[in-house]
Protein backbone atom coordinates (compact mmCIF):
# COMPACT_ATOMS: atom_id res chain seq x y z
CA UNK A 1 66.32 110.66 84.50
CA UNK A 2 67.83 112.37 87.58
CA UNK A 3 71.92 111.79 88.16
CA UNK A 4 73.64 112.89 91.69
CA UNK A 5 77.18 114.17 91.24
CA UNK A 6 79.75 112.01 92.98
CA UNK A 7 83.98 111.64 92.90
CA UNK A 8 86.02 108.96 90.99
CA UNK A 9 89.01 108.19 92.80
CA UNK A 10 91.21 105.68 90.93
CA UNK A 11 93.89 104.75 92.57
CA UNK A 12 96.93 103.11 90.35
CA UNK A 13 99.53 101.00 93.07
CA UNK A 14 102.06 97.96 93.18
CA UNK A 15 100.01 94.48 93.02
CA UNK A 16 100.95 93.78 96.61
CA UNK A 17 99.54 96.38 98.26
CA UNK A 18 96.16 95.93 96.96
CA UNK A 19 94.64 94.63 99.79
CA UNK A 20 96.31 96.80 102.15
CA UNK A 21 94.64 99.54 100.13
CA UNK A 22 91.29 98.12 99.53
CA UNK A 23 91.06 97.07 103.19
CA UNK A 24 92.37 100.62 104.04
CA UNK A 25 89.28 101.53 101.69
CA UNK A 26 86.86 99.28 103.34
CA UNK A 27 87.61 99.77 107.34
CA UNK A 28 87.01 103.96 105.99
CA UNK A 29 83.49 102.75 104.91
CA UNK A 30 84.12 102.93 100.86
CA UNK A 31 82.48 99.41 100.41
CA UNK A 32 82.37 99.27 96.95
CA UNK A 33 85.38 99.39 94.60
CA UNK A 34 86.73 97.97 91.16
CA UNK A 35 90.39 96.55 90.84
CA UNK A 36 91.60 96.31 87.38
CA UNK A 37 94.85 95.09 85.90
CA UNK A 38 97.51 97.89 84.57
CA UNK A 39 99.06 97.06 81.14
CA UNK A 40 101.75 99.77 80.89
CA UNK A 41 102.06 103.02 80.38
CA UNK A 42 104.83 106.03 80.62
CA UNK A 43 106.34 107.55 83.43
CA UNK A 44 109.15 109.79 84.78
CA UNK A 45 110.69 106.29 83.78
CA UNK A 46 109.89 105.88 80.45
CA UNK A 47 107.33 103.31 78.85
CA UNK A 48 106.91 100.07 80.82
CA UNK A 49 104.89 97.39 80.40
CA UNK A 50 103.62 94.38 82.11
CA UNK A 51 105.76 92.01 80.07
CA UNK A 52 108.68 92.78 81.68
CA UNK A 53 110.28 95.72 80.41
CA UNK A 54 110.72 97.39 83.98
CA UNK A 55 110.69 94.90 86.51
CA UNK A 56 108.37 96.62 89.48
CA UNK A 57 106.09 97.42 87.01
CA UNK A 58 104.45 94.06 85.88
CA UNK A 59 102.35 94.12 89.08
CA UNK A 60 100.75 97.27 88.56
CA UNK A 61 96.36 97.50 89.64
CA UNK A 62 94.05 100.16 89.34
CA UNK A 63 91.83 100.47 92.10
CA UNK A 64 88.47 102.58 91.12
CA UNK A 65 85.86 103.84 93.55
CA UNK A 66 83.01 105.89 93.09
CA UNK A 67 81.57 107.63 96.50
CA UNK A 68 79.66 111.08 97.63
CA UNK A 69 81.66 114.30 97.42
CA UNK A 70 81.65 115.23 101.29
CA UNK A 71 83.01 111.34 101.78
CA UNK A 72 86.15 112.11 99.54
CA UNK A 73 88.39 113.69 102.26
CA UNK A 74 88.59 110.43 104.59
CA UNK A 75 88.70 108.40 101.43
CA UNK A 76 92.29 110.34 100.51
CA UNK A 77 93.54 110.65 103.88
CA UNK A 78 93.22 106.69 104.52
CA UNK A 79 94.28 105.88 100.59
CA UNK A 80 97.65 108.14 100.76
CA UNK A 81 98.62 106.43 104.36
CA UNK A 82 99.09 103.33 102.19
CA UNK A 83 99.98 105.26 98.38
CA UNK A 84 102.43 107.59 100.17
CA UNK A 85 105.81 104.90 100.11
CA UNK A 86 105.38 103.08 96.76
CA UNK A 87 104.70 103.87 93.52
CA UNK A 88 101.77 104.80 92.86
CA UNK A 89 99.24 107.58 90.75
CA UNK A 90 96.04 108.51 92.68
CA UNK A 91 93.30 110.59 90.25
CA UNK A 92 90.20 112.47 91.45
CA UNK A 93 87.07 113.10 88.75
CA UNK A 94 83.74 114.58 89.15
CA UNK A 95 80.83 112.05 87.64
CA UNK A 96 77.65 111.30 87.77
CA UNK A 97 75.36 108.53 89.00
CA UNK A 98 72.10 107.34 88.95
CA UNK A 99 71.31 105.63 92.03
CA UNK A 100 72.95 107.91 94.59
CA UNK A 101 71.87 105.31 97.46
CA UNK A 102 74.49 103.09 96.75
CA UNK A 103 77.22 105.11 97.17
């Protein structure tokens, strides 16, 4: 079967901004995107979790996309407009898809 290389951008913010970021995402044309809860994790911090052990970090989302490599420019430049003030991890991956229309 024949795969198309594309970028994984995952994007890990404060609840409250994730529509601010996802419409950030969508008025740059990424139209498709994932949002997942964060459960904890470490930091520069320490461990947190979403129970409660550090306050600002029980409303913690992951926000994945998956686009075409020449699209992931525009896709940073509008993400970190909105990452840049809070906390807030952004990742880049190569992968692989199968149906290389959809993205």
């Amino acid at each position: 079967m024949e795969t198309h290389k594309a970028k994984r951008v995952a994007i890990i913010i404060e609840a409250p901004m994730e529509r601010r970021l996802t419409d950030t995402l969508t008025k740059h044309g990424v139209t498709g995107f994932t949002v997942l809860p964060v459960l904890g994790g470490s930091g520069r911090s320490g461990r947190w979790s979403r129970e409660g052990q550090v306050g600002r970090a029980g409303g913690m989302v992951q926000v994945v996309a998956i686009i075409r490599p020449e699209r992931l420019d525009t896709l940073l430049e509008a993400a970190f407009k909105v990452v840049e003030r809070h906390i807030g991890v952004v990742t880049i991956g190569d992968c692989e898809v199968i149906r290389a229309e959809r993205f």
